[in-house]
Protein backbone atom coordinates (compact mmCIF):
# COMPACT_ATOMS: atom_id res chain seq x y z
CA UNK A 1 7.75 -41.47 -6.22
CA UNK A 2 7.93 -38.14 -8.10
CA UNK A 3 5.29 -36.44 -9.43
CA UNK A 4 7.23 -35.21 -12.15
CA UNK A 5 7.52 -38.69 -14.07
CA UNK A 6 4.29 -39.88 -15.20
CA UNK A 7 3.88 -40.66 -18.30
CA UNK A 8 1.92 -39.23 -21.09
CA UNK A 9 -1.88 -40.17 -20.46
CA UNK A 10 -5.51 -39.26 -21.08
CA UNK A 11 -6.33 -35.82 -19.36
CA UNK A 12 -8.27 -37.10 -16.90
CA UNK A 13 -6.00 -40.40 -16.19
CA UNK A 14 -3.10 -38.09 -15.84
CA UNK A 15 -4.48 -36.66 -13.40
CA UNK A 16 -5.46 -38.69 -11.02
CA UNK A 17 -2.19 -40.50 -11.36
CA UNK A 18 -0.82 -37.05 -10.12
CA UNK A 19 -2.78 -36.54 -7.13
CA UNK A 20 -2.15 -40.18 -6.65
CA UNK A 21 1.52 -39.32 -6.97
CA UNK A 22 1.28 -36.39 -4.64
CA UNK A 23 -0.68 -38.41 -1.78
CA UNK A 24 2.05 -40.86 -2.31
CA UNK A 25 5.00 -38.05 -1.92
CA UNK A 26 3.21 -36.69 0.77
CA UNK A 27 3.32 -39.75 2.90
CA UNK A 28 6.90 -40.31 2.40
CA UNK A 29 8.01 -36.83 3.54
CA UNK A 30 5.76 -37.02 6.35
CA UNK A 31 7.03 -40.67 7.47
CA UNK A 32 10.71 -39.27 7.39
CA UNK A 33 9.73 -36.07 9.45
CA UNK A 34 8.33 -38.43 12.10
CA UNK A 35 11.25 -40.49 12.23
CA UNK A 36 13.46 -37.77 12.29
CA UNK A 37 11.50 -36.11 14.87
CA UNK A 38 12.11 -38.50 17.21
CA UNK A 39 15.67 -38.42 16.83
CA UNK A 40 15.84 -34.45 17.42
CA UNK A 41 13.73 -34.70 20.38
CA UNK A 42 17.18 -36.40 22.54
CA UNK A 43 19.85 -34.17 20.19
CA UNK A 44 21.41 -32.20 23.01
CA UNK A 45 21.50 -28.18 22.91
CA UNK A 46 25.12 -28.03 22.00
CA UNK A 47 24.65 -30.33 19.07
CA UNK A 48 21.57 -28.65 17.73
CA UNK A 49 23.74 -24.84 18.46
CA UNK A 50 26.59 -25.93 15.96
CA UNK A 51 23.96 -27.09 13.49
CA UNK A 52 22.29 -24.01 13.31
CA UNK A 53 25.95 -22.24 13.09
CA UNK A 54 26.67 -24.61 10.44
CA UNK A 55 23.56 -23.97 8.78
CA UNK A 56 24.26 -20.42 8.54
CA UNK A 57 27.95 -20.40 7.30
CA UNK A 58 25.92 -22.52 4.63
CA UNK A 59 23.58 -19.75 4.22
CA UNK A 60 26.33 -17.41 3.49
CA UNK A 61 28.43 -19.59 1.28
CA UNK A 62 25.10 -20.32 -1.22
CA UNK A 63 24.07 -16.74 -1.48
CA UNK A 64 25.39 -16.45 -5.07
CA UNK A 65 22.57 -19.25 -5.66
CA UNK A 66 19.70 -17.95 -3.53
CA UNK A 67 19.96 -14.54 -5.27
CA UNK A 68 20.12 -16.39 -8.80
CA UNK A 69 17.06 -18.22 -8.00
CA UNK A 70 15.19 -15.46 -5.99
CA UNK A 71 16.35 -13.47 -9.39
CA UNK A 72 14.47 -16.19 -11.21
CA UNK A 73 11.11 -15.90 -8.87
CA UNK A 74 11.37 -12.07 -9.02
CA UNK A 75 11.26 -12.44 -12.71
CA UNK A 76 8.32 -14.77 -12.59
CA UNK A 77 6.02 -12.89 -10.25
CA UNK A 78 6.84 -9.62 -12.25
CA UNK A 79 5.61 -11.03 -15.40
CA UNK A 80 2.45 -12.41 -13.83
CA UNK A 81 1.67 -8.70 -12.61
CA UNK A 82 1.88 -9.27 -8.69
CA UNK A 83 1.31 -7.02 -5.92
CA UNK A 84 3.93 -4.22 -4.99
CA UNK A 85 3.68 -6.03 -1.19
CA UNK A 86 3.98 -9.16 -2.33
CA UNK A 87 7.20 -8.46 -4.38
CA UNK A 88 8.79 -6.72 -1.62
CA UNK A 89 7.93 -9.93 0.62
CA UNK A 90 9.30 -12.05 -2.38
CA UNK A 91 12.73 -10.37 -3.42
CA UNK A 92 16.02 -10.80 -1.42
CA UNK A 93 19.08 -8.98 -1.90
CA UNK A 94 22.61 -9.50 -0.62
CA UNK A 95 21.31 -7.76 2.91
CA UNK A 96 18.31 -9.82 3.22
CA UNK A 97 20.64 -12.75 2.59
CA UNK A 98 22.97 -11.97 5.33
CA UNK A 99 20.10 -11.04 7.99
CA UNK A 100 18.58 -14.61 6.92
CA UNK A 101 21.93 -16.31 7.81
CA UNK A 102 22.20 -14.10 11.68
CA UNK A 103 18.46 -14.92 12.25
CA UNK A 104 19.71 -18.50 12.11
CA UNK A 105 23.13 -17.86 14.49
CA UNK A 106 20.45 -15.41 16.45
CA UNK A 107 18.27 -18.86 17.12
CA UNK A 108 21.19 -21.31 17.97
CA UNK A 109 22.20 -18.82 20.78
CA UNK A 110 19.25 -18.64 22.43
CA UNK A 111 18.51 -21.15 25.65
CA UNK A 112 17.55 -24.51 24.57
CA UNK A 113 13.51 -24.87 24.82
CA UNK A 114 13.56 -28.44 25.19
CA UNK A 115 14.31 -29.77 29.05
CA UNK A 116 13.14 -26.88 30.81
CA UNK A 117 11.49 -27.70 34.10
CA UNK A 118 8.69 -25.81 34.15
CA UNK A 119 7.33 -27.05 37.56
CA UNK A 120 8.48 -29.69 40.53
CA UNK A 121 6.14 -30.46 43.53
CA UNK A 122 5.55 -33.19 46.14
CA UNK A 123 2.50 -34.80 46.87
CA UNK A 124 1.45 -36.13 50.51
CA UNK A 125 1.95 -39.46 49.22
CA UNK A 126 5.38 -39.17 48.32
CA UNK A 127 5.50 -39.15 44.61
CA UNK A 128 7.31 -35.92 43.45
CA UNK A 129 5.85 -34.26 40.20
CA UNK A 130 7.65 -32.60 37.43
CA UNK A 131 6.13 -30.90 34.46
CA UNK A 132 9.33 -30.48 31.79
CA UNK A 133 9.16 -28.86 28.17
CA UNK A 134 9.14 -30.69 25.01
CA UNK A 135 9.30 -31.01 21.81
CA UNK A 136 6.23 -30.51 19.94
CA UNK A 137 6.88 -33.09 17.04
CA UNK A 138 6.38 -31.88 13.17
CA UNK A 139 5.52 -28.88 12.30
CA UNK A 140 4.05 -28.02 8.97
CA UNK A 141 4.85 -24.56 7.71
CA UNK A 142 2.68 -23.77 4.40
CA UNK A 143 3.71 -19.93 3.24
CA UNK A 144 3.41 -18.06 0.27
CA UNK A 145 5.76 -15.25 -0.93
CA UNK A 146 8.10 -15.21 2.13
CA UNK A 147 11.47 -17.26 1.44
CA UNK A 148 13.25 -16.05 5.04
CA UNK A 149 10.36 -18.30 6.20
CA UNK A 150 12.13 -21.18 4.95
CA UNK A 151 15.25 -20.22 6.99
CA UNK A 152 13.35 -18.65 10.14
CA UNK A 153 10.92 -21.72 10.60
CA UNK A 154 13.44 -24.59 9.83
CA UNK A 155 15.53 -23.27 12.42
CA UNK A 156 13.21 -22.65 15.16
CA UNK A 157 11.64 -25.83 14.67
CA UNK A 158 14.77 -27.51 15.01
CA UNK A 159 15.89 -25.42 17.59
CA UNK A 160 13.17 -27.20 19.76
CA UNK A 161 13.54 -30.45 18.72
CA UNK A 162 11.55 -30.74 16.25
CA UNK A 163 11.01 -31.80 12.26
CA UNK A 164 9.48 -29.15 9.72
CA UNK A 165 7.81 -29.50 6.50
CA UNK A 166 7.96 -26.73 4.64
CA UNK A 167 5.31 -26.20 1.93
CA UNK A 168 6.59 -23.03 -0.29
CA UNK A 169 4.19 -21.10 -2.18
CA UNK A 170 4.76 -21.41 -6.18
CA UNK A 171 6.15 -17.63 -6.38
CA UNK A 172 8.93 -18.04 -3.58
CA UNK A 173 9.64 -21.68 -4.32
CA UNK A 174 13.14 -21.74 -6.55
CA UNK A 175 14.59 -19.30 -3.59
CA UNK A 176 12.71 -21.91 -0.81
CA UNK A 177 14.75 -24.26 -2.64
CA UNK A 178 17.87 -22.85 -2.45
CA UNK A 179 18.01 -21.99 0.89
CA UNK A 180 16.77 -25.38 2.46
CA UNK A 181 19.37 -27.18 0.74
CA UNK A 182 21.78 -24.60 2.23
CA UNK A 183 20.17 -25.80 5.62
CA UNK A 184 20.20 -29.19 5.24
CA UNK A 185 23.82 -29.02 4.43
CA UNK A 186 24.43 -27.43 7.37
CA UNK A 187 22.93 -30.04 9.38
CA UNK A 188 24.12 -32.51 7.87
CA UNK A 189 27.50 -31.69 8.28
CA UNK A 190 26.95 -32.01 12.44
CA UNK A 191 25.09 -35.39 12.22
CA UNK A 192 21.51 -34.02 12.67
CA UNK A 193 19.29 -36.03 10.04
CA UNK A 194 18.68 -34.06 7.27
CA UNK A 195 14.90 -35.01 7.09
CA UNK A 196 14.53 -32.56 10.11
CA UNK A 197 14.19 -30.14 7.41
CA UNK A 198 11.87 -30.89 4.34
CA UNK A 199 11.09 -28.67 1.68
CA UNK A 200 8.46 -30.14 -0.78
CA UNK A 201 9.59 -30.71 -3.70
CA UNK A 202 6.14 -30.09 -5.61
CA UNK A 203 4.33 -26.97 -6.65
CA UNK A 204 1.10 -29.05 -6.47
CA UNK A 205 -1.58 -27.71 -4.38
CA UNK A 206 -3.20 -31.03 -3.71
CA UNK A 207 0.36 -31.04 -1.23
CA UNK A 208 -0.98 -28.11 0.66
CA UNK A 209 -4.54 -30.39 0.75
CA UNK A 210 -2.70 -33.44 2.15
CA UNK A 211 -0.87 -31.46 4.48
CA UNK A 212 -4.00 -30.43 6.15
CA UNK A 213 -5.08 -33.63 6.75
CA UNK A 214 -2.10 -34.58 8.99
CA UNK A 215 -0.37 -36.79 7.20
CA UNK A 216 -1.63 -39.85 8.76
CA UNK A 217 -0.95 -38.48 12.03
CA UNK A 218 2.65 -37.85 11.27
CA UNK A 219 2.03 -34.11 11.11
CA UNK A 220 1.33 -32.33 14.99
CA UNK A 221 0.48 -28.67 14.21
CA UNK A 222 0.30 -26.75 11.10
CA UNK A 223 1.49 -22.87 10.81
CA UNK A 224 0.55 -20.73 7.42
CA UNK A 225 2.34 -17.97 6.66
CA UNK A 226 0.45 -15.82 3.77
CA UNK A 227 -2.35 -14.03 2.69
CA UNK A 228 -5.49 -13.92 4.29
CA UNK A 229 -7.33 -16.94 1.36
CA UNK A 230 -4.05 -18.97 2.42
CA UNK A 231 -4.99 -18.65 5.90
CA UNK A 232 -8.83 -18.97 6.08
CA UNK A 233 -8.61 -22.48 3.90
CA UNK A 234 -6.10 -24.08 6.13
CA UNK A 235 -8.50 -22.87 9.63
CA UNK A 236 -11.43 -24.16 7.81
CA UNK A 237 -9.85 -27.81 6.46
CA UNK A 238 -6.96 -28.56 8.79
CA UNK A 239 -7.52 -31.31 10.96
CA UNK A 240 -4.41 -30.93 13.59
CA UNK A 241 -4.09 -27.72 14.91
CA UNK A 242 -2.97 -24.48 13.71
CA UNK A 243 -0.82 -21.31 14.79
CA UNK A 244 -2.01 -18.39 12.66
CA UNK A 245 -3.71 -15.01 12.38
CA UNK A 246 -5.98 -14.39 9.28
CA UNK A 247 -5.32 -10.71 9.32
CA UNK A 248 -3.08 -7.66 10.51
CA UNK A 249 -5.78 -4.97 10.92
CA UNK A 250 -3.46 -2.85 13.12
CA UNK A 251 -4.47 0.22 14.98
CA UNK A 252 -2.80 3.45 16.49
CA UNK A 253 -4.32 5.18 18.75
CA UNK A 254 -3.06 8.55 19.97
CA UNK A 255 -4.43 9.81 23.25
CA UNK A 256 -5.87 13.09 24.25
CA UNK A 257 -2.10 13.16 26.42
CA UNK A 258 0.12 12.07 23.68
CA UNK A 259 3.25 13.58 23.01
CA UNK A 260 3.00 15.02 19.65
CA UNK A 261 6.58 14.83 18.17
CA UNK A 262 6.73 11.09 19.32
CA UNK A 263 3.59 10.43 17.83
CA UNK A 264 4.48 11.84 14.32
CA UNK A 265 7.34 9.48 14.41
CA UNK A 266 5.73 6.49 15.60
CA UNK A 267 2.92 6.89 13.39
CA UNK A 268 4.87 7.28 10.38
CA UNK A 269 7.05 4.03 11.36
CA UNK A 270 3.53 1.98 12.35
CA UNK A 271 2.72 2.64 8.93
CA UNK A 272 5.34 2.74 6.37
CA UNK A 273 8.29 1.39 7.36
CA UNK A 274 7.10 -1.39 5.40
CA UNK A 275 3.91 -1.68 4.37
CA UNK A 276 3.61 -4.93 3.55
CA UNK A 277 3.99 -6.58 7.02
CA UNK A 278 1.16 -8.21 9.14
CA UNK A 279 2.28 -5.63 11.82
CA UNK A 280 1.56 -2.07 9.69
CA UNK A 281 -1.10 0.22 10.85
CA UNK A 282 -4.11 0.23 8.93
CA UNK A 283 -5.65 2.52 11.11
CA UNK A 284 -5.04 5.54 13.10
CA UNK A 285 -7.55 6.31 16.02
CA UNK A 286 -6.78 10.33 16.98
CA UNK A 287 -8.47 11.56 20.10
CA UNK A 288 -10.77 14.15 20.00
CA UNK A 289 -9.44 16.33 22.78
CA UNK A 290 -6.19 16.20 20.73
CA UNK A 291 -7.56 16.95 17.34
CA UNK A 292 -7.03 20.50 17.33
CA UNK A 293 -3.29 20.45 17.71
CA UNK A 294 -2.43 16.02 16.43
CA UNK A 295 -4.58 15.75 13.56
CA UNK A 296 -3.62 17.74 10.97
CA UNK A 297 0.14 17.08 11.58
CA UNK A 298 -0.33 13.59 11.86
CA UNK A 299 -2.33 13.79 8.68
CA UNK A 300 0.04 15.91 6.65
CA UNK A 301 2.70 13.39 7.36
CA UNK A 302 1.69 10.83 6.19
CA UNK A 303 0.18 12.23 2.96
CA UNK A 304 3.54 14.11 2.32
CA UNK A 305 5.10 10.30 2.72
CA UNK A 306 3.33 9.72 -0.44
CA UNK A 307 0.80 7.60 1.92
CA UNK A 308 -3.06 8.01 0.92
CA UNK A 309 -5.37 8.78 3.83
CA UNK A 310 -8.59 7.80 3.78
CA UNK A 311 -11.25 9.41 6.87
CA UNK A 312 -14.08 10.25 8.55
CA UNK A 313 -15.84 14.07 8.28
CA UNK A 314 -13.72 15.29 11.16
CA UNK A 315 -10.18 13.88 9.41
CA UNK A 316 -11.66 15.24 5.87
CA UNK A 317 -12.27 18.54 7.52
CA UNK A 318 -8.54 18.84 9.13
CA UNK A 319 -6.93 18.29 4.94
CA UNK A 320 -8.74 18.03 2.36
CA UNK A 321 -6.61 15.98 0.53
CA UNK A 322 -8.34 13.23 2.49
CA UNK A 323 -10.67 10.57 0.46
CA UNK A 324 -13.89 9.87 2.83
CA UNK A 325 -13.63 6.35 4.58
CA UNK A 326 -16.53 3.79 4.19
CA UNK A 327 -17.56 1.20 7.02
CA UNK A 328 -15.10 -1.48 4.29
CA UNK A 329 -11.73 0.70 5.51
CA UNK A 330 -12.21 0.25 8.96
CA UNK A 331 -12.43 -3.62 8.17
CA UNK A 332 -9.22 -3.35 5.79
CA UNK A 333 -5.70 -4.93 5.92
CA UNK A 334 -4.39 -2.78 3.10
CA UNK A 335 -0.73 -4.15 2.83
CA UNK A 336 0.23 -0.99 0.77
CA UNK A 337 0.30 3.17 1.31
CA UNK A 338 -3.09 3.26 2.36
CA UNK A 339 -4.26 4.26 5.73
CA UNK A 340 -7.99 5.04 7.64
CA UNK A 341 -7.99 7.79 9.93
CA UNK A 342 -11.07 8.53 12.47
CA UNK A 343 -11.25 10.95 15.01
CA UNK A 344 -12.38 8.96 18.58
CA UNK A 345 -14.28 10.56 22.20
CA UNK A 346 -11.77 8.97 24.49
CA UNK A 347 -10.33 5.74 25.30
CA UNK A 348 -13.42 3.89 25.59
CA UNK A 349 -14.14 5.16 22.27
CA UNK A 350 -10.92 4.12 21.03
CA UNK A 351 -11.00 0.33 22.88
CA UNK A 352 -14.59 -0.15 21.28
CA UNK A 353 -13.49 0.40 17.78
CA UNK A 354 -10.44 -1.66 18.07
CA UNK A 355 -13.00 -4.50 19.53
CA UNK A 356 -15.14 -3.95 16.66
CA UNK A 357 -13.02 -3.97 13.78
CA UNK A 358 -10.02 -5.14 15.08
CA UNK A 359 -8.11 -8.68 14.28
CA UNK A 360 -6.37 -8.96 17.85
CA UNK A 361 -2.89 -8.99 16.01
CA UNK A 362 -1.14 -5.70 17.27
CA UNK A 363 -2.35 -2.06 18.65
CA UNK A 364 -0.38 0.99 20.05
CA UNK A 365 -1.42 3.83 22.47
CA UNK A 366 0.49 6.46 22.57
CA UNK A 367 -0.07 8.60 25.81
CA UNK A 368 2.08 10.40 28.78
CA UNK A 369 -1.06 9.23 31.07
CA UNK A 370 -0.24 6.13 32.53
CA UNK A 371 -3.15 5.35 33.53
CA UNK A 372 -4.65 5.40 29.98
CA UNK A 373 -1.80 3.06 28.59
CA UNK A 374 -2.19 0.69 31.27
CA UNK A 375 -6.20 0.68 30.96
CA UNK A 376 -5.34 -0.14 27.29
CA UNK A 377 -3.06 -2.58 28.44
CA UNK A 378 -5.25 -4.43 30.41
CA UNK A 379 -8.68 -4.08 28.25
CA UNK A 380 -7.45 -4.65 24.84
CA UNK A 381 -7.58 -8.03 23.59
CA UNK A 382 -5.12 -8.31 20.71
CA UNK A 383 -1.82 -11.01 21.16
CA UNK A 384 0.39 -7.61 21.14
CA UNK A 385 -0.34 -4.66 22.55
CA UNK A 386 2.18 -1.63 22.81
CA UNK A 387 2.59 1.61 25.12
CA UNK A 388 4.28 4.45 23.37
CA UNK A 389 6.13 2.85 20.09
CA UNK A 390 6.07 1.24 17.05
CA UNK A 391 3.92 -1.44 16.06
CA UNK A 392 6.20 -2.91 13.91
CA UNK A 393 8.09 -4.34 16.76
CA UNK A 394 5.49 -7.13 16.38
CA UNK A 395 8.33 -9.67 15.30
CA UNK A 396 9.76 -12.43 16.81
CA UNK A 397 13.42 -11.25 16.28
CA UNK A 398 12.63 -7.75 17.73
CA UNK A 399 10.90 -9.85 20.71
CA UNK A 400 14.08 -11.70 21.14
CA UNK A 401 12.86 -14.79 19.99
CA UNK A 402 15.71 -14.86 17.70
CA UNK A 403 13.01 -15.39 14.57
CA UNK A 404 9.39 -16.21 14.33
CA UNK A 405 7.44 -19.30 13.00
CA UNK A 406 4.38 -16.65 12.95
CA UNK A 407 2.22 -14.70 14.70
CA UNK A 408 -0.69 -16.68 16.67
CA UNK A 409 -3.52 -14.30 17.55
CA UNK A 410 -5.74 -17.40 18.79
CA UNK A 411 -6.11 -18.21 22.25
CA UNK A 412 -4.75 -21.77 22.59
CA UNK A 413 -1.06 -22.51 23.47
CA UNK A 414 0.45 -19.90 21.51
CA UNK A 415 0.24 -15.97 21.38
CA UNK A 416 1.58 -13.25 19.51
CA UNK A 417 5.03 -14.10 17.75
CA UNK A 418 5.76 -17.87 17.75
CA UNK A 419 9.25 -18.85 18.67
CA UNK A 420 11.35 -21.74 20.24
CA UNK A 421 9.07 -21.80 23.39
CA UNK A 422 6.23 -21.69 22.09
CA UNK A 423 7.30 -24.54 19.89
CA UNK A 424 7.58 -26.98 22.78
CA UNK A 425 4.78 -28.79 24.80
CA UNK A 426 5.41 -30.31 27.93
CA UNK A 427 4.84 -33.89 29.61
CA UNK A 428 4.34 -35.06 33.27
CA UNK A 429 7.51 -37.14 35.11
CA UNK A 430 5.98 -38.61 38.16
CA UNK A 431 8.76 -40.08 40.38
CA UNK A 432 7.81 -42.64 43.40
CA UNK A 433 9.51 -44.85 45.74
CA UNK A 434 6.61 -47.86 45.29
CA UNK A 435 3.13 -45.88 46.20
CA UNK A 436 0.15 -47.14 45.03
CA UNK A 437 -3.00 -45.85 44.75
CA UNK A 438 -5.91 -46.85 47.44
């Protein structure tokens, strides 16, 4: 049933035949991702591999189309007046097109998730015990602005055996379009059912509401990628479980024995490489005993990047092109040129702030004393944390993963940047010879 042909109606009637419509839509898609779910959880590794190779030469061969209708979204979001960061998420270019496709060949050569034995032991009795990876079933993937996402998660999810449904924010969702059918081609083409992949079809939020509900069980985890409202509704209303972080409140911190040339560079990547990113800085954490000689480089730097710096007395006093910081910066994911600086007394100093304000996504020391950076290692409790370099690495292709789903910063399952492992559960095989129990 599509939601696109009721018929004209009374306000109110119209729409509750939508949502009715919607609920109805909703059920379907999830009903096929279940059944194709348990078909990919036997495809072997090979067949899945050419799929995803498939499903890139697809990628390739439709970029004329995903750049018309990315053109299209562009056009759309520009007239509503959206966010600088959100653009730059939403707009794809022949480059962006081509990195999109390699994610996807990236994924297929990685080691097949599924089948992995992750332990084997005997038991006095006899029986011999085997704990193997799995698939973890359907995934939902609800995202906003991000149409690589489309790409990235479809391919990971299928990687590990399992379905996606892929919920597209309104913005992103003629390029979504473009390049799922692009996918499913691909996988079509090798036998895989093309239900594995499901892109739906409605720019309806009451989709994103029936999503969270689980589909009638057919749904087995849910993963949002987008802004922090996007993220906080589907933790408060899901009812399966989710893979997420609600924020990227990112920290540097540059130790009383950093090394100040490799700081300067680091800090300026942390920051503005892209600004958009969950893995930015938003804040820079400058150690006292290094203030005199770090600060006011560090500082200049980034203003002279065209990036505005917002501190604390001590940072205001070291430029005073500096705006003073209220207790609301050190709480802010700015997504844009904006950083908060404040000057720390040590590295207990520094690990207490990050505890405070911090969102456990990513955080970078940058020291020559490795005892510092392994203290930080050890006491900071974020799902990344980084010894002497960028925290923009926080990325599942820079990880190796191939791609990322997301980044988890919860505590259950999965960690930090989720990829084809972390996409698989496991199950017990207990082999006997005729025990039983006493």
């Amino acid at each position: 049933m599509s939601v696109l042909s009721l018929k004209p109606r009374q306000e109110a009637s119209r729409q509750e035949a939508s949502q009715e419509d919607v609920a109805a839509l909703m059920r379907e898609i999830g009903r096929r991702a279940r059944a194709a779910a348990r078909r990919m959880a036997v495809v072997p590794g090979p067949a899945k591999d050419a799929a995803l190779r498939e499903a890139a030469s697809a990628l390739r061969a439709a970029a004329p189309a995903i750049l018309a209708a990315n053109a299209a979204d562009m056009a759309e979001a520009t007239a509503k007046g959206l966010p600088a960061a959100t653009l730059d998420r939403l707009a794809l270019n022949p480059a962006r097109v081509a990195a999109i496709a390699e994610a996807v060949e990236s994924i297929a050569g990685l080691p097949d998730p599924v089948g992995r034995m992750l332990a084997t032991y005997e038991r006095p009795n006899g029986l011999t015990i085997e704990r193997v990876a799995t698939p973890l079933g359907v995934v939902g993937v609800i995202f906003e602005s991000r149409p690589n996402v489309t790409a990235d998660a479809g391919a990971l999810c299928l990687k590990a055996g399992n379905a996606a449904i892929l919920r597209a924010g309104s913005e992103s969702h003629r390029s979504a379009t473009a390049i799922a059918a692009a996918m499913i081609e691909g996988l079509t083409r090798h036998g895989l059912p093309g239900d594995a992949i499901q892109l739906v079809p409605t720019k309806d939020r009451a989709a994103v509401g029936a999503m969270l509900t689980g589909l009638d069980g057919a749904i087995d985890v849910i993963v949002p990628r987008g802004g922090k409202g996007l993220v906080a509704r589907v933790q408060d209303e899901a009812r399966v479980p989710v893979f997420a972080h609600l924020e990227g409140i990112c920290h540097v911190y540059v130790h009383a024995a950093a090394d100040l040339a490799m700081a300067r560079g680091v800090v300026r990547n942390s920051k503005l490489r892209r600004t958009g990113v969950c893995g930015a800085a938003e804040t820079l954490l400058v150690d006292r005993a290094c203030a005199g000689t770090h600060l006011g480089p560090l500082v200049s730097d980034l203003i002279a990047a065209g990036c505005a710096v917002r501190g604390d007395a001590a940072v205001q006093a070291a430029d005073a092109r500096v705006a003073p910081a209220t207790e609301e910066d050190w709480r802010t994911e700015y997504l844009d040129a904006i950083i908060s600086v404040r000057v720390v007394d040590g590295l207990e100093a520094a690990i207490d702030h990050i505890e405070t304000y911090g969102s456990h996504h990513t955080e970078s020391i940058l020291t020559e004393d490795r005892d510092a950076a392994e203290r930080f290692l050890a006491e900071v409790d974020s799902a990344i944390v980084v010894h002497n370099a960028s925290t923009q690495f926080a990325d599942g292709g820079e990880f190796g993963f191939g791609a990322e789903i997301g980044i988890a910063t919860g505590r259950m399952h999965a960690r930090g940047p989720v990829g084809v492992e972390q996409l698989t559960t496991f199950k017990y095989r207990v082999r006997g010879t005729g025990q039983i129990r006493p």
